[in-house]
Protein backbone atom coordinates (compact mmCIF):
# COMPACT_ATOMS: atom_id res chain seq x y z
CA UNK A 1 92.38 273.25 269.37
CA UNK A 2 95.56 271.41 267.85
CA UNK A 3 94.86 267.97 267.57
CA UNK A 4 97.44 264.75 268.12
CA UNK A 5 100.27 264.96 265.32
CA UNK A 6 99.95 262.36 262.16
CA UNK A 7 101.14 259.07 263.30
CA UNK A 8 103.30 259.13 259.55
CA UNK A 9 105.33 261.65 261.85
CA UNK A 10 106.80 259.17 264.06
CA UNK A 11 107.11 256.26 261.25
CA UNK A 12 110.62 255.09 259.93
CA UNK A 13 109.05 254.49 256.56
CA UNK A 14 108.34 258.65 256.53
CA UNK A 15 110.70 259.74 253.57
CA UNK A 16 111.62 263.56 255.22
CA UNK A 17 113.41 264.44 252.73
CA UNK A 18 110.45 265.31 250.09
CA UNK A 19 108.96 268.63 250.24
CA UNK A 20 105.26 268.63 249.29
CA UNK A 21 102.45 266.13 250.29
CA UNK A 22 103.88 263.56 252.67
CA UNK A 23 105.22 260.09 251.21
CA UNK A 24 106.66 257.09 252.58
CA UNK A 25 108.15 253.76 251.27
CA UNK A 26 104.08 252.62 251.53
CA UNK A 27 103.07 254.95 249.85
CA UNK A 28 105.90 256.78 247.09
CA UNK A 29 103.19 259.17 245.60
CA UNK A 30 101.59 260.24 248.80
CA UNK A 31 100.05 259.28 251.52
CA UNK A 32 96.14 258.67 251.72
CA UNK A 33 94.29 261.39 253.41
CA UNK A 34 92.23 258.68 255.54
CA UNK A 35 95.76 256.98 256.71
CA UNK A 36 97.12 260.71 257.43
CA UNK A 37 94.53 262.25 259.12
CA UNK A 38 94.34 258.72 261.48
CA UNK A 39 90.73 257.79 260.16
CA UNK A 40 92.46 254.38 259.16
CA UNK A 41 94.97 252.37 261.81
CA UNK A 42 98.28 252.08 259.47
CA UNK A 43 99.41 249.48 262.09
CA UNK A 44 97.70 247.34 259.68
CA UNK A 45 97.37 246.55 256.27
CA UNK A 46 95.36 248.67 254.34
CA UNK A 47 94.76 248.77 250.21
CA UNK A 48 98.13 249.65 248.00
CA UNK A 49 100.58 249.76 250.95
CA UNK A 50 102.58 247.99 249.14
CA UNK A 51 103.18 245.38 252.27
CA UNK A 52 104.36 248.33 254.73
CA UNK A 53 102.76 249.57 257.42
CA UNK A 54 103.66 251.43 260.29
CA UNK A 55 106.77 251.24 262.04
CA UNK A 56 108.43 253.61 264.73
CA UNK A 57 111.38 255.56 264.52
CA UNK A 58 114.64 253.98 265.93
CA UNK A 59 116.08 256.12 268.56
C-alpha cells in the first residue's frame, strides 16, 4: 500500500533543485527522517529548524 506523500512535498521552503536526500531552507543539510516520514507535525517548531516551518506552495 502507498502511503500519503511527505508533507516537505507540498512546502515552499522544499529546495527542488538538489538531487539526493531532501533539503529545505529549515533544514540545508537534510531533512530529519522523523519530520519526513510525518512522525513529527513541521507546522510547528521543532529542534534546529532554524525558525522555519512548514509553509504551502503558492499556486
Amino acid at each position: 500500500m502507498i502511503g500519503e506523500p511527505p508533507l516537505c512535498d507540498t512546502c515552499k521552503h522544499l529546495n527542488r533543485g538538489i538531487l539526493g536526500w531532501w533539503k529545505c531552507k529549515a533544514y540545508p543539510d537534510g531533512i530529519p527522517e522523523k519530520i519526513f516520514w510525518g512522525d513529527v507535525d513541521h507546522h510547528k517548531p521543532y529542534k534546529g529548524d532554524n525558525g522555519i516551518q512548514y509553509e504551502p506552495m503558492e499556486e
